[in-house]
C-alpha atoms as a PDB file:
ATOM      1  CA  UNK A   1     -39.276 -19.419  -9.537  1.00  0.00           C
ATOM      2  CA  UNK A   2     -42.822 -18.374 -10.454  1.00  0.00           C
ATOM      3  CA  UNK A   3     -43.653 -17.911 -14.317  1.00  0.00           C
ATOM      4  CA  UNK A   4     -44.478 -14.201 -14.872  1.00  0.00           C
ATOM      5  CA  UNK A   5     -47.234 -13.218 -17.168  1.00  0.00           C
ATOM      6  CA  UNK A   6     -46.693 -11.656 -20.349  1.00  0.00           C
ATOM      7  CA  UNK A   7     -47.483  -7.858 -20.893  1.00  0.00           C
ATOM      8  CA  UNK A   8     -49.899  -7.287 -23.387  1.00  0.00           C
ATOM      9  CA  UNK A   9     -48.643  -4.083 -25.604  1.00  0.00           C
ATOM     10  CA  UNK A  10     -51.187  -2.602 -27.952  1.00  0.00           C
ATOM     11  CA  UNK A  11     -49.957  -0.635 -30.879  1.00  0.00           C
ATOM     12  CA  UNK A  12     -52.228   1.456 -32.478  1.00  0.00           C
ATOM     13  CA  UNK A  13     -51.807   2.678 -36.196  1.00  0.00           C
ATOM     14  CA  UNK A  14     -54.130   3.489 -38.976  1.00  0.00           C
ATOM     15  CA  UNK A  15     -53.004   0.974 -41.644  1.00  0.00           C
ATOM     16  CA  UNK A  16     -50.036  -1.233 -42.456  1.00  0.00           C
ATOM     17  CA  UNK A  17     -49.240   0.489 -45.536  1.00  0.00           C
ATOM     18  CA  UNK A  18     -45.847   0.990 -46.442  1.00  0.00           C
ATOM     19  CA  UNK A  19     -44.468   3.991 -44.674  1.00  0.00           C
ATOM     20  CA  UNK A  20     -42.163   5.406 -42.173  1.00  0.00           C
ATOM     21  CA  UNK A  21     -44.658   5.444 -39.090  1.00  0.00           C
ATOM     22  CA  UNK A  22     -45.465   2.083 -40.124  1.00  0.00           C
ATOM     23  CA  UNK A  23     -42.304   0.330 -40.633  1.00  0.00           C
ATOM     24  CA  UNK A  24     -41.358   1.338 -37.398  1.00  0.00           C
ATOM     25  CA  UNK A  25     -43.992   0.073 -35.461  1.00  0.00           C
ATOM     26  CA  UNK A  26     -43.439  -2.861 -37.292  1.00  0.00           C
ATOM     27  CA  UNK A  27     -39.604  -2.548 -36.119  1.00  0.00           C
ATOM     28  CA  UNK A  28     -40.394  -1.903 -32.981  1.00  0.00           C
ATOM     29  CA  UNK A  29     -43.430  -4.822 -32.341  1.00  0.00           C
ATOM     30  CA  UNK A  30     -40.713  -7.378 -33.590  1.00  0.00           C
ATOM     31  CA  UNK A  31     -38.192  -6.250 -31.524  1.00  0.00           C
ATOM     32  CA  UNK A  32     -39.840  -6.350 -28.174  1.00  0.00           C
ATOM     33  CA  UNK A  33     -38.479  -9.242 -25.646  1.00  0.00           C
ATOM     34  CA  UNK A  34     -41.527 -12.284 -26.569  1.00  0.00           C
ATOM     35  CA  UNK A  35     -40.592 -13.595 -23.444  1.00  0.00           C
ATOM     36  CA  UNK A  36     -42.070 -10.330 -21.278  1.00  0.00           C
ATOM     37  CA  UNK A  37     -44.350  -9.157 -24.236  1.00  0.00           C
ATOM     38  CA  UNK A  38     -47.020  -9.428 -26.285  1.00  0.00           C
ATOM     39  CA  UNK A  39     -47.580  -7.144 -29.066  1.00  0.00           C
ATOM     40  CA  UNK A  40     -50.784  -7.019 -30.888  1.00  0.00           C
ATOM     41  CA  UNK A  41     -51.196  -4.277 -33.569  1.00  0.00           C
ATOM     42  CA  UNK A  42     -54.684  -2.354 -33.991  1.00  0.00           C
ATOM     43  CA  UNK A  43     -55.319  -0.583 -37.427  1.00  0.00           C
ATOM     44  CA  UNK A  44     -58.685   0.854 -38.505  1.00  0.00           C
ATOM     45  CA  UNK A  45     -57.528   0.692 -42.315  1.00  0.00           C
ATOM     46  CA  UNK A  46     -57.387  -3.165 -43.813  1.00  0.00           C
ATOM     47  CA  UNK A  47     -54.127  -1.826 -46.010  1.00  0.00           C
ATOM     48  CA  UNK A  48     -52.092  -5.405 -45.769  1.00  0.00           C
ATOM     49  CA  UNK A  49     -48.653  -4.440 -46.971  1.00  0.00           C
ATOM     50  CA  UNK A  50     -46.948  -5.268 -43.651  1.00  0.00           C
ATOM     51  CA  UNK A  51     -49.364  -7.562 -42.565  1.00  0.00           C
ATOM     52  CA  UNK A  52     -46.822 -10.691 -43.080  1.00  0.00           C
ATOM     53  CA  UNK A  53     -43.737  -9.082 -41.984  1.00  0.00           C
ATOM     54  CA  UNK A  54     -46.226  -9.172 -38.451  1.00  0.00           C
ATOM     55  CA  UNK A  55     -47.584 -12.734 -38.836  1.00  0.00           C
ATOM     56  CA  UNK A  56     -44.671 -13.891 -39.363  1.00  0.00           C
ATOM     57  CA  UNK A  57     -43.470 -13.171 -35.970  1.00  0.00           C
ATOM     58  CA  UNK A  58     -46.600 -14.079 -34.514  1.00  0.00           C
ATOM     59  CA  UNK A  59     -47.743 -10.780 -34.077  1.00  0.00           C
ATOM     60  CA  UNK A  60     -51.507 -10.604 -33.346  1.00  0.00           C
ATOM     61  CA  UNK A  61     -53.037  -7.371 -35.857  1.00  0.00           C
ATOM     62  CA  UNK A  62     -56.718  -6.754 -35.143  1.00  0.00           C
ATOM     63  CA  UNK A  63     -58.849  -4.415 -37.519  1.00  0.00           C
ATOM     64  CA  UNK A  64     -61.205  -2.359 -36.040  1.00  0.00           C
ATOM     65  CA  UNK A  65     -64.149  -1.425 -37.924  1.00  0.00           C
END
């Protein structure tokens, strides 16, 4: 059986600060299979506040300035 690549999923947000939108992209980037996924989480806004509940999971978040 051949090894199938992971699908990268980019979720794009303005900051990690603690609202509705937020939490459930957060939800939603934990949740997805890590054996067919990869989730990495773009912001534009460097507002942290759900920055860990990400890294913790291994969730890639890139700020773009």
């Amino acid at each position: 059986m051949t090894e199938r690549k992971k699908r990268k999923v980019v979720l794009f947000i303005d900051s990690l600060v603690r609202g509705g939108a937020q939490r459930q992209l957060v939800e939603l980037a934990r949740n997805l299979d890590g054996n067919l996924f990869e989730p990495i989480v773009l912001v534009y806004h460097d507002i942290p506040q759900f920055r860990s509940d990400l890294e913790d999971h291994g969730i890639k978040i890139v700020l773009i300035s």
